[in-house]
Each structure stands twice: as C-alpha cells, then as structure tokens.
Protein backbone atom coordinates (compact mmCIF):
# COMPACT_ATOMS: atom_id res chain seq x y z
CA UNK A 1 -1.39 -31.53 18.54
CA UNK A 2 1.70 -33.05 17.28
CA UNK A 3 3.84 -30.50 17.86
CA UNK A 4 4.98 -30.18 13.75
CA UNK A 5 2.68 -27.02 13.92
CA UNK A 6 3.09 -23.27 15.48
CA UNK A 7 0.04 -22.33 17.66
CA UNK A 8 -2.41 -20.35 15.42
CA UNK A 9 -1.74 -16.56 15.54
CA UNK A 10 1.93 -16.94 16.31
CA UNK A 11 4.90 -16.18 14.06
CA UNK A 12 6.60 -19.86 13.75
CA UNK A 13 9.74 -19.86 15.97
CA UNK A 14 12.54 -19.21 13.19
CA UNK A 15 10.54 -15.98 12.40
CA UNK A 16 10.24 -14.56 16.25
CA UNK A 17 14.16 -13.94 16.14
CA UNK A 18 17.08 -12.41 14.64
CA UNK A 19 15.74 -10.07 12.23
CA UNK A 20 17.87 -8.67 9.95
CA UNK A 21 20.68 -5.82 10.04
CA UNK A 22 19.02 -3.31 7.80
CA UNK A 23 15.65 -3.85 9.43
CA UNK A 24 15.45 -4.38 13.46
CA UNK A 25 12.23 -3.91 13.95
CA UNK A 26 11.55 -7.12 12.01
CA UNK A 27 9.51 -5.63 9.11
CA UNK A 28 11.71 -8.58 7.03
CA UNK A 29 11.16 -12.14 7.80
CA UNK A 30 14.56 -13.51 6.67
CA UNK A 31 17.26 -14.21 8.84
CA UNK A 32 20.44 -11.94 6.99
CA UNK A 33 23.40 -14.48 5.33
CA UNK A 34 26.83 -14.71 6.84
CA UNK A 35 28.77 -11.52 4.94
CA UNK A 36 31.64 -13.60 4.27
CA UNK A 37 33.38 -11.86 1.06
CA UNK A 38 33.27 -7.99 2.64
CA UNK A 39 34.64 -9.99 5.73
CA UNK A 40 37.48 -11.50 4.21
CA UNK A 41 38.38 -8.81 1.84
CA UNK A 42 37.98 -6.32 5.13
CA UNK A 43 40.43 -8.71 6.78
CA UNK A 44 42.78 -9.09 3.97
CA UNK A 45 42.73 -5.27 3.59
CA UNK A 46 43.60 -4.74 7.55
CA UNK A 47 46.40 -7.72 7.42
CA UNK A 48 48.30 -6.56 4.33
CA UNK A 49 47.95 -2.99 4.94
CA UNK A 50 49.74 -3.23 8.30
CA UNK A 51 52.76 -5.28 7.43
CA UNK A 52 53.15 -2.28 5.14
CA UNK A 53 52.76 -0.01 7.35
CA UNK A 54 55.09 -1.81 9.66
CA UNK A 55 58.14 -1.89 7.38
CA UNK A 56 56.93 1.70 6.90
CA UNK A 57 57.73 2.99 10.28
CA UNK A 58 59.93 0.73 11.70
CA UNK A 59 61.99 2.10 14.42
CA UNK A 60 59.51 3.99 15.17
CA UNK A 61 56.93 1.72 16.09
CA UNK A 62 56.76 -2.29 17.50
CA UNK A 63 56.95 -4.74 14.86
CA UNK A 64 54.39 -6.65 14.21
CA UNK A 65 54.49 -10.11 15.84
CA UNK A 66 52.37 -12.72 16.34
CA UNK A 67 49.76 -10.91 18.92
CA UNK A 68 49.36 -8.38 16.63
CA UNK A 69 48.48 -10.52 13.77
CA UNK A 70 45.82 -12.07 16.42
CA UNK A 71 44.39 -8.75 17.30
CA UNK A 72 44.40 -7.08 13.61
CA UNK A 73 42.61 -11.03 12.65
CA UNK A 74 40.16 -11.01 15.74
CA UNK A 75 38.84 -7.89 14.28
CA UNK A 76 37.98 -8.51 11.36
CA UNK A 77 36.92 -11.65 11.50
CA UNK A 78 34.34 -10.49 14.28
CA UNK A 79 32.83 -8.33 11.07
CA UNK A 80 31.27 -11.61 10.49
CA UNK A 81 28.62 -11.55 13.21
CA UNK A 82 27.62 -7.85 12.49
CA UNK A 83 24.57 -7.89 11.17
CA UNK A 84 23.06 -10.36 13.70
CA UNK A 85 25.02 -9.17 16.39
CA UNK A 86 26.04 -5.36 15.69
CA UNK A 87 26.44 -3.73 18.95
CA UNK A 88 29.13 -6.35 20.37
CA UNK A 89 30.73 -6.39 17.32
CA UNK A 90 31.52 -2.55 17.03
CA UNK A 91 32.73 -2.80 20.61
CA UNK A 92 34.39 -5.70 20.09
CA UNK A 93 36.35 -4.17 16.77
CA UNK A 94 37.34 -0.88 19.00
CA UNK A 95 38.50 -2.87 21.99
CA UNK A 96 40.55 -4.87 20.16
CA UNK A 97 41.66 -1.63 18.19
CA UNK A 98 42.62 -0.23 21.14
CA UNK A 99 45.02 -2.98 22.44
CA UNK A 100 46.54 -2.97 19.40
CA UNK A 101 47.61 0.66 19.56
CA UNK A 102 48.45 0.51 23.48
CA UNK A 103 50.74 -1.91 22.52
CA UNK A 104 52.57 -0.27 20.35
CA UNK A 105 51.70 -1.79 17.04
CA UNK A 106 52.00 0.92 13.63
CA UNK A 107 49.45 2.69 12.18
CA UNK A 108 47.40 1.48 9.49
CA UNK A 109 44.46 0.29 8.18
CA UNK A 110 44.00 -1.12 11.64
CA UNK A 111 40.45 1.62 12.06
CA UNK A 112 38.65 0.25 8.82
CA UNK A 113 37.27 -2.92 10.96
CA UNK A 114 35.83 -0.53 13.31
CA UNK A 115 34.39 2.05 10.34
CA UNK A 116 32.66 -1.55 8.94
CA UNK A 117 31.44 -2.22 12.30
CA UNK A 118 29.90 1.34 12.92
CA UNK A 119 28.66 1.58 9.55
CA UNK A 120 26.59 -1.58 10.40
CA UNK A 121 24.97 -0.82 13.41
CA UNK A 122 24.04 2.47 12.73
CA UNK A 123 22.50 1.20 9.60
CA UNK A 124 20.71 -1.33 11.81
CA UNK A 125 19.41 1.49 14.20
CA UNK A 126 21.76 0.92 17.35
CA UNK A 127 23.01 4.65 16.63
CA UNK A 128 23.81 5.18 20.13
CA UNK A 129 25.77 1.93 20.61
CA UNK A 130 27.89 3.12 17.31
CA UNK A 131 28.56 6.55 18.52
CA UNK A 132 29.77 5.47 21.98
CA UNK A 133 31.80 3.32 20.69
CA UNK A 134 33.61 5.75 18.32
CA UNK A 135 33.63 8.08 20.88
CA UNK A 136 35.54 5.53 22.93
CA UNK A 137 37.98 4.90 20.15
CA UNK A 138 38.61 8.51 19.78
CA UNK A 139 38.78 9.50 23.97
CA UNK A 140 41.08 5.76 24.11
CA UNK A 141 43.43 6.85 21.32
CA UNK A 142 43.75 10.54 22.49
CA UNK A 143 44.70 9.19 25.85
CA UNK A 144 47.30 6.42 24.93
CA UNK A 145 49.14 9.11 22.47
CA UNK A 146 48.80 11.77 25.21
CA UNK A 147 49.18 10.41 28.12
CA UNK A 148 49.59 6.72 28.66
CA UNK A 149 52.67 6.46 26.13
CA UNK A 150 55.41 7.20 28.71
CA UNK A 151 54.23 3.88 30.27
CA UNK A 152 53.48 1.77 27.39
CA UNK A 153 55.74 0.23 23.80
CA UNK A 154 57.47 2.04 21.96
CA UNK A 155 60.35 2.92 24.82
CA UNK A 156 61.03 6.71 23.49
CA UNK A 157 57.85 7.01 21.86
CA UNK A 158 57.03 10.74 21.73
CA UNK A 159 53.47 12.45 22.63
CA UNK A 160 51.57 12.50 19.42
CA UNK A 161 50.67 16.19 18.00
CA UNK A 162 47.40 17.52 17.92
CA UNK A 163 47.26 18.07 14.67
CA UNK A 164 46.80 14.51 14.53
CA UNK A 165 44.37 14.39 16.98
CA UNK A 166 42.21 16.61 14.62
CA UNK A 167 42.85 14.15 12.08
CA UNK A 168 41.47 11.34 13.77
CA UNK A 169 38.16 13.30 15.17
CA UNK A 170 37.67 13.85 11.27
CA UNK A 171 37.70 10.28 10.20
CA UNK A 172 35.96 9.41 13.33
CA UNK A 173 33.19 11.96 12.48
CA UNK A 174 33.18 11.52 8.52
CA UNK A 175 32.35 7.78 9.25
CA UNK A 176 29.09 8.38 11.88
CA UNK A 177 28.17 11.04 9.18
CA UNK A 178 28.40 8.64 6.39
CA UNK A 179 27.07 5.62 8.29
CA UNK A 180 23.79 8.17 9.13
CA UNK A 181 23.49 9.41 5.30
CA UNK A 182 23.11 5.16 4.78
CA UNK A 183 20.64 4.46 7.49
CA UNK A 184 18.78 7.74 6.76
CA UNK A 185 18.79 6.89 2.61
CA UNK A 186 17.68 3.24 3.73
CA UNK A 187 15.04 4.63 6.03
CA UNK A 188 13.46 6.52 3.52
CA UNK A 189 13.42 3.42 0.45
CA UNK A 190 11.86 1.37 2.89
CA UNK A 191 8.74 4.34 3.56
CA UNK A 192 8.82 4.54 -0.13
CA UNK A 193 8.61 0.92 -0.50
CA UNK A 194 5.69 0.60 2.33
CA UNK A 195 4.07 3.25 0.64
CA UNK A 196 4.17 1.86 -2.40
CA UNK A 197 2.48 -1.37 -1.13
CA UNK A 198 -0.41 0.68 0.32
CA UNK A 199 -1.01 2.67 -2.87
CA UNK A 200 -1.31 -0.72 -5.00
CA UNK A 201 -4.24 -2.43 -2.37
CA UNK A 202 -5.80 1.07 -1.99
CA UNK A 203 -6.16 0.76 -5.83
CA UNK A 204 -7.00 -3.36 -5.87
CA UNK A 205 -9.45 -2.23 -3.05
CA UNK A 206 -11.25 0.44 -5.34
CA UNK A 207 -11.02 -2.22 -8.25
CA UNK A 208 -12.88 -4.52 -6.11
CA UNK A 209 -15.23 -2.10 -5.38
CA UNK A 210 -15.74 -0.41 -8.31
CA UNK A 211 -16.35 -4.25 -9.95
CA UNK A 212 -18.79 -4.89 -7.10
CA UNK A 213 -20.76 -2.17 -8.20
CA UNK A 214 -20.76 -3.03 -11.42
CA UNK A 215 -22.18 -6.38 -10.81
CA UNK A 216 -24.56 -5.49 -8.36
CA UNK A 217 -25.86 -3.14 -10.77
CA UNK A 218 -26.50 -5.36 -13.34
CA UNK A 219 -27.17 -8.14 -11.40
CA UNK A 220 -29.96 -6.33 -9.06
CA UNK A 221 -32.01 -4.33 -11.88
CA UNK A 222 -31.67 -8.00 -14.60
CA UNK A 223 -33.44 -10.14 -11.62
CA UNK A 224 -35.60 -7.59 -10.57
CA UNK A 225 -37.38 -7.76 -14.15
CA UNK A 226 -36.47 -11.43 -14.32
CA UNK A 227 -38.42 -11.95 -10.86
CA UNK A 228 -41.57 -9.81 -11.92
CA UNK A 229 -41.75 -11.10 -15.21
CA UNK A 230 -41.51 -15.08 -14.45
CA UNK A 231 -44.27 -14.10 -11.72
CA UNK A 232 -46.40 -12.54 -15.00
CA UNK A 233 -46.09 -15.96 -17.12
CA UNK A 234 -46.69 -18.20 -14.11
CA UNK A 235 -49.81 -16.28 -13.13
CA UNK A 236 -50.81 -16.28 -17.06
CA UNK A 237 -49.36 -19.42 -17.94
CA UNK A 238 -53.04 -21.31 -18.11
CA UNK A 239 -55.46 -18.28 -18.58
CA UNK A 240 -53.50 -16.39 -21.21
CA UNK A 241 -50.38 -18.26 -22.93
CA UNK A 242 -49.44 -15.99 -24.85
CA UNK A 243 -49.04 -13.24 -22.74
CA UNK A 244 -46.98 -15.60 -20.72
CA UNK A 245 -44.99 -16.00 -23.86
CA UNK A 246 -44.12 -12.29 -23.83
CA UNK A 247 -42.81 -12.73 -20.28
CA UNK A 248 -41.11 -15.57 -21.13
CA UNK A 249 -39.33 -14.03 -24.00
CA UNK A 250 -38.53 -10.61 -22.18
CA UNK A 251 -36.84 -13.02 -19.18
CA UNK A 252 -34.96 -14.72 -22.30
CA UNK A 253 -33.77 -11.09 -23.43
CA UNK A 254 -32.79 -9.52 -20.01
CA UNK A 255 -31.17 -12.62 -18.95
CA UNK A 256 -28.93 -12.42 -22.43
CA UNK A 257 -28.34 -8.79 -21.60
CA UNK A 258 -27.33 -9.37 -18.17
CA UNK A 259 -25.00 -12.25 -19.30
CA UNK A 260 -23.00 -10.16 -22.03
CA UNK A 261 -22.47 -6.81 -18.81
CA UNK A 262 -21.32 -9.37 -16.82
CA UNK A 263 -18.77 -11.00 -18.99
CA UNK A 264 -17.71 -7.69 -19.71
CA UNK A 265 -17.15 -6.98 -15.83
CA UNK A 266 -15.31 -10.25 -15.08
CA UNK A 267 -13.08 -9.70 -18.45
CA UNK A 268 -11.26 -6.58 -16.83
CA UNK A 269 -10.09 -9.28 -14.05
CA UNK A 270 -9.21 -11.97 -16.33
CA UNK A 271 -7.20 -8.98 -18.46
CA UNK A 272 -7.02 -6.19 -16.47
CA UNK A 273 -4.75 -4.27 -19.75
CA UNK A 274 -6.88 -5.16 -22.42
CA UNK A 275 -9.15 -2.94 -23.45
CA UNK A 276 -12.96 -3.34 -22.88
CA UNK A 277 -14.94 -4.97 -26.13
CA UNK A 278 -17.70 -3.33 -25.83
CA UNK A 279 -18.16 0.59 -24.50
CA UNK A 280 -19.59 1.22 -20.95
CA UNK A 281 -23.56 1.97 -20.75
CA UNK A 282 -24.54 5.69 -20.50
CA UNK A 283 -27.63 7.78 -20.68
CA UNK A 284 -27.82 6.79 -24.60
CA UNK A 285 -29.27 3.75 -23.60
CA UNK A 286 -31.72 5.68 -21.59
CA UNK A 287 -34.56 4.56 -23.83
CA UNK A 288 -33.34 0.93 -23.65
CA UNK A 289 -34.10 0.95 -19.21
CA UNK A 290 -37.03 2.85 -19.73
CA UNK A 291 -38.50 -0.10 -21.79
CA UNK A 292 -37.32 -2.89 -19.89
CA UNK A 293 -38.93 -1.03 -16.77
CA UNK A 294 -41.81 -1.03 -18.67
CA UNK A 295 -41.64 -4.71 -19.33
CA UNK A 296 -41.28 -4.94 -15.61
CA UNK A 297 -44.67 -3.03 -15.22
CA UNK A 298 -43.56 0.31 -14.68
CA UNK A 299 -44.06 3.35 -16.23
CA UNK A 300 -41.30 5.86 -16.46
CA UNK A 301 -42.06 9.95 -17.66
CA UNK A 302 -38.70 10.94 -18.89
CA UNK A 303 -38.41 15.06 -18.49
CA UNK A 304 -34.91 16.52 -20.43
CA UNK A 305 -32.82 15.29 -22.39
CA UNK A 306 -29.16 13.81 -21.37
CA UNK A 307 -25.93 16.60 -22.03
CA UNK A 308 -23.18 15.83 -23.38
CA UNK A 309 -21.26 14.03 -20.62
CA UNK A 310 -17.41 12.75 -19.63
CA UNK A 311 -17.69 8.74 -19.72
CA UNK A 312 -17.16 8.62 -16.06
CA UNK A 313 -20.12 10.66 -15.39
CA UNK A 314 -22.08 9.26 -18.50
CA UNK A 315 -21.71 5.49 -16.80
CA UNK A 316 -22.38 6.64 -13.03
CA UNK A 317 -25.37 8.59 -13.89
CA UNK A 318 -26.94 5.12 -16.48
CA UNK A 319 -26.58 3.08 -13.27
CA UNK A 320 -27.64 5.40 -10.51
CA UNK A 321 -31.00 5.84 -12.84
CA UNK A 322 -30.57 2.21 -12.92
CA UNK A 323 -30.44 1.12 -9.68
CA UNK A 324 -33.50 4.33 -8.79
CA UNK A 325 -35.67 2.33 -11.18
CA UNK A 326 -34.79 -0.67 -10.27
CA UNK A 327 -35.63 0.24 -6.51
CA UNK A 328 -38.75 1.42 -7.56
CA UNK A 329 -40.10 -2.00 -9.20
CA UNK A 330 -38.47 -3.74 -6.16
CA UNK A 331 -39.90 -1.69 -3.23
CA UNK A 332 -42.24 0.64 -4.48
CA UNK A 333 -46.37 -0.40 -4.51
CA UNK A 334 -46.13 2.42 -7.13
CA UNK A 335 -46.14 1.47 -10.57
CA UNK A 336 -45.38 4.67 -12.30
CA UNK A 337 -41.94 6.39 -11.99
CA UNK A 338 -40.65 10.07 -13.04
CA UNK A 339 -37.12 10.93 -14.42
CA UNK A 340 -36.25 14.65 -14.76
CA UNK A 341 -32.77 15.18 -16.40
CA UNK A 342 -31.73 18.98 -15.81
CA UNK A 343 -28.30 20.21 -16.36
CA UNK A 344 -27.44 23.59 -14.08
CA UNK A 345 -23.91 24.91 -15.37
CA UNK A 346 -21.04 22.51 -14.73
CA UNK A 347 -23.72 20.47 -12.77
CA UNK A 348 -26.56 17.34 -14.09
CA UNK A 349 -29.32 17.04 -11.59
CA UNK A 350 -30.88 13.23 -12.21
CA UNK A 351 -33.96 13.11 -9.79
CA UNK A 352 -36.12 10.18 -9.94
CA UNK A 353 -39.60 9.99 -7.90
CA UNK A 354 -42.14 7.64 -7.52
CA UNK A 355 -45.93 8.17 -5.65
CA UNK A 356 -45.28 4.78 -3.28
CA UNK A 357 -46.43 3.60 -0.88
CA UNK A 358 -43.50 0.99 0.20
CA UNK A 359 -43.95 -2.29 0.13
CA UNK A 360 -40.72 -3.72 1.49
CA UNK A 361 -40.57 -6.37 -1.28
CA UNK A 362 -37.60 -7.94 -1.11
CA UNK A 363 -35.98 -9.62 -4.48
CA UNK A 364 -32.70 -11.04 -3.23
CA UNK A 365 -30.91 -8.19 -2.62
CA UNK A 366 -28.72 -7.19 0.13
CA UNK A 367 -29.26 -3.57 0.74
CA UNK A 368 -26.35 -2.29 -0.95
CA UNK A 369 -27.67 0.15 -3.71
CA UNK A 370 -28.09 3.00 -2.42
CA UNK A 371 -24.59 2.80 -0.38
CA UNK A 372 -23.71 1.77 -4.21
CA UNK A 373 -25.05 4.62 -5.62
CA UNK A 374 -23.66 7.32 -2.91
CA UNK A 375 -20.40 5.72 -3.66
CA UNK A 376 -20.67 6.37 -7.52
CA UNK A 377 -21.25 9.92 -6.59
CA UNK A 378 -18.72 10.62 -3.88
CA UNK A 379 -16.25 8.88 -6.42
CA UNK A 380 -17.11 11.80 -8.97
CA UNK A 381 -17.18 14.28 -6.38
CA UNK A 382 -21.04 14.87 -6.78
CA UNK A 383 -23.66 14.19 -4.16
CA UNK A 384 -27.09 11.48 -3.66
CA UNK A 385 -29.63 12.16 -1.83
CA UNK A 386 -32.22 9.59 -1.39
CA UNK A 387 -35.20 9.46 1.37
CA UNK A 388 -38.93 9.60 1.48
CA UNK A 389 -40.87 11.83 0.69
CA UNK A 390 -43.29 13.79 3.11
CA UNK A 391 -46.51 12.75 0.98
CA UNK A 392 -45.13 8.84 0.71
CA UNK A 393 -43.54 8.92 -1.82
CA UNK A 394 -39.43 8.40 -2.58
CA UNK A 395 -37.04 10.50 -4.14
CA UNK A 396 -33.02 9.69 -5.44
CA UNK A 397 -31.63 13.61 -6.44
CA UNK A 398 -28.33 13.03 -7.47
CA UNK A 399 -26.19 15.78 -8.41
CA UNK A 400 -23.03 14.92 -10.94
CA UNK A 401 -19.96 17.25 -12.57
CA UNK A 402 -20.75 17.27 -16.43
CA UNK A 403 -17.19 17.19 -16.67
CA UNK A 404 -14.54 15.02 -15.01
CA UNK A 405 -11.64 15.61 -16.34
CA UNK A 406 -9.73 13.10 -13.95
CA UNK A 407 -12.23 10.35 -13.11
CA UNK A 408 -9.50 8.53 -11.37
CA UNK A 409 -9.22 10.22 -8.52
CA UNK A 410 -11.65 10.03 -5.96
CA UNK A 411 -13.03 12.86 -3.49
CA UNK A 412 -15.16 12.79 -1.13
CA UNK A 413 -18.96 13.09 -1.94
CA UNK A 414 -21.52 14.79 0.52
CA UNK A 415 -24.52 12.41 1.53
CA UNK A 416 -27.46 14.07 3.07
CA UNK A 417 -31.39 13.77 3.67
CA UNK A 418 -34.07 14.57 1.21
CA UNK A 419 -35.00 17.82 1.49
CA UNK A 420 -38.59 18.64 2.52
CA UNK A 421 -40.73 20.40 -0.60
C-alpha cells in the first residue's frame, strides 16, 4: 500500500470527524463553513448596541473601557467556532457574559451572543449543555444583582428588583423554547427527508422487479419454444426439410416477437415518462399463446372465456398463463395442457393443469417463475397456488381481483399448497 488510499470499509479520515452543527450524529458528510457574516453582524450588533447603552445609563453604570470592549469582542467572536465546537462556545459566551456584568459594565445587547450560542447547540443536539448554561447565566446574574453587588462596580449600585429578575427568566426561557421549536422543526425535515429517500428506492426496487418479471417472462416462454422447435428442425433437418422449415420459420417468428416485448421493457428505462408504444399483453392474445404452445408441441383445451378485466389484472393474468404453459413444455413429459378461465364475483380463477409426469428438463432457466408468478399475484392482492398433483400431475390456481382500481399499491398476497381433490 502506498498510503494515498483509506483501508477498504473505512470512512476516509476527513469524513470520521467534525460532523456538522445541524447533524451530530454524522448523517452529513461535510465539514460545516466558518459562519463568518452572522458572526460579524452578531458582533457588530453587541459592540454598537452597548456604547449606546453606555451613554444611556451613565452614572449609573461603569463606562465602558477597554476590558469591556475585550469581553463584549471575545464573545462574539467565539460565535465563530459554534457549529464545530458548540458546547464550549455557549459556555464560553455566558462566562464571558458574566464578567462583564460583575464588573459593572451597562446593560445591553451584551445576552444576544449567548442566545446565538444556545440557539446553536441545541440545534446541534447538546440540549443539556445549552440549558445549563442558561441556567448558569440566569442563577450568575440573579446573584451578582442580589447579592454580590455590595462588593463589586458600580460603588452605590442598588439591589436590582425582581421584577427584573422575571424579565430575564423570560428571555432566558423564550430563547431554549425557540432554540427547541428549531431543533425539533429540523428534526422532523430531516425524517421527512430520510423518508423520502426510502420511498423513491422502495419504488426503483419494485421497478426493478416488476421489469425483471417482465423479461423473464418473455424471455423464459420465447426460448422455451425457440429450444423445442430448433430441436424439431435439427432432428428433421435430413429426413423431412420441410417440416424443419416450419420450425425454422416459427423460431424466426417467436424470436421477432420476443425482440419487439423486450424493446418495449427496456424503453420504460431508457424513458421512464414516455408513454409505452405499444399496449401491454392481456388475455386477448390468449389465442396467440395457445398457438405458439402448440407450435411448441403442446396442446392447450381452453374452458371460459376471459371477463372484462382492469389492465393490471388483464397483464398479470396473460403472463401467469404464460409462464403455467411455458412450465408445462419445459418440465412437463405431458404434452397436453388444460386452461379453465372462471370468473366467481369480484374474483377470476385461472387454473392450468397438465397429466405429467415431470421430467426436470431444464431450458436455461433459473427457477424464478413461479416466485415470479406469486409475486404478480401478491402485487394485485390475489393468491397462486402451484404444486403437484396427487395423481402426477401439476396444477397453477391463481386467483385475481377483476377489478383493481389502484394497481399501484401493493398488498400482500397469500401463497399456499395445492389443495388435495
């Protein structure tokens, strides 16, 4: 290693530390910036408001002199570290406070560098830091205007009353309150803002899904024929050419077919807001799978006829007819397949069956359409079940809701065995 790289799985160094005022636990990555305009107009603010206060009550308080200036400067310029460094700032800004008023100094503006400083940690989540430390400034300034002034500048300085005493516990518990109305407001855009993130992959995770489908769909019952029709022309290729012409010319057709679904699929990635060109497949082009089943060697006895169905339902119940059939030429030894369509109230019943035996056949596929098809279902809120049959056969019985009116949101299907006839 040549040390230009962090060890993999570790934050690199500048990340590890300092995270930001608004967010301590280090949800942000960014270090915050230096606030230097709120500091210098805070420290501007503090300066010129108490030489006006000073020729305000002079006489009655200490003029303002050079330590003064230092104190009423050293606390607002230590606004400058507080959002890196908020709890020894708001102690910092009431210490300093403090020492000012000990010494004498007139009221002013002198307590807005310690609201600034409160405001900021408690807004950073040191809340306990920020309320000791106004509690401090309060208990400090009660005791200096109650007690302590008979010792301390001005010489003559009367107690202070309690009315202004109240008046300072006010502003003292106005600024926690409004400094907890912040943190609490920011608290709750950053849930929003999490939660917002989480909704948008939930729904790029059912796009992917939904798309995977979709191709594995097509994909699985286009090959299967492909795959049992190029085995018909190879195996007919010398003894009877042109029947291996037919299979030739049904792999040329299925493979076209398959083509044009799958452009269609990939197109809603490419332009997720366009509309699709060409409508999704539904149990009109029932008639269509039947015959290129057929062309696969299978024979298919169609019982009912298709409702009138929502195009949610309409698509979920082509391909889970699709993918039955499709299972059937794949896995079945079987070569003759029955569809019954029945529709029971708000309810279609597809059930497709097939005499076996099982052949385990494999034709590429990776064992995903029936989790495919049970996710179709669920997605509706209808139900698939799929399992063999007691005289060795298998069944798919999928039940579907003629109408969704709402195809976008998903509940939660019910999966369970084949029941026993």
């Amino acid at each position: 290693m040549d040390g230009q790289h962090e060890p993999a799985g570790r934050a690199p160094q500048w990340r590890r530390h300092g995270h930001p005022w608004w967010n301590p636990r280090g949800d942000e990555e960014r270090r915050p910036r230096w606030p230097w305009p709120s500091t210098v107009l805070v420290t501007a603010f503090v300066l010129f408001g108490s030489t006006f206060a000073a020729h305000a009550q002079e006489g009655e308080r200490a003029g303002l002199d050079p330590f003064a200036r230092v104190l009423l400067l050293v606390a607002g310029a230590a606004l400058l570290w507080r959002q890196r460094h908020p709890v020894p700032v708001v102690f910092g800004t009431t210490a300093a406070t403090l020492v000012y008023l000990g010494a004498g100094y007139p009221y002013g503006p002198v307590f807005a560098a310690v609201a600034v400083a409160c405001f900021s940690a408690v807004v950073a989540g040191h809340r306990r830091a920020a309320w000791a430390a106004m509690g401090t400034l309060w208990a400090g300034q009660a005791l200096l205007a109650h007690w302590l002034y008979r010792w301390l500048p001005p010489s003559g300085d009367p107690a202070a009353s309690w009315g202004q005493e109240l008046v300072v516990a006010t502003w003292v518990v106005a600024v926690v309150a409004l400094s907890e109305l912040a943190r609490a407001r920011r608290e709750q855009w950053a849930r929003e803002r999490a939660e917002r993130a989480q909704a948008a992959r939930r729904r790029a995770d059912e796009e992917r899904l939904r798309i995977a489908r979709e191709l594995h769909d097509v994909l699985a019952h286009s090959i299967s024929v492909i795959n049992v029709q190029a085995g018909v022309g190879l195996a007919l290729l010398d003894s009877d050419p042109e029947q291996a012409r037919t299979a030739l010319t049904t792999i040329k057709d299925q493979s076209k077919e398959a083509l044009g679904e799958v452009r269609q699929v990939l197109g809603t990635l490419r332009a997720p807001g366009d509309a699709p060109r060409a409508p999704a497949p539904g149990l009109d082009r029932l008639p269509e799978l039947v015959e290129q089943a057929s062309s696969a060697g299978l024979t298919v006895q169609v019982e009912g006829k298709p409702p009138r169905l929502s195009p949610g339902t309409d698509l979920a119940a082509f391909r889970i007819v699709q993918e039955a059939l499709t299972n059937v030429v794949r896995h079945s030894g079987s070569r003759h397949a029955r569809l019954r369509l029945d529709r029971n109230g708000n309810t279609l019943r597809l059930r497709v069956d097939d005499d076996g035996p099982a052949t385990g056949a494999e034709a590429g596929g990776g064992g995903n359409g029936l989790a495919g098809m049970r996710e179709r279902a669920a997605a509706l809120g209808g139900t698939i079940e799929a399992g063999p049959r007691p005289d060795g056969g298998f069944r798919v019985l999928a039940a579907l809701p003629v109408d969704v009116r709402h195809p976008d949101v998903k509940q939660v299907g019910r999966t369970t065995d084949v029941e026993q006839e």
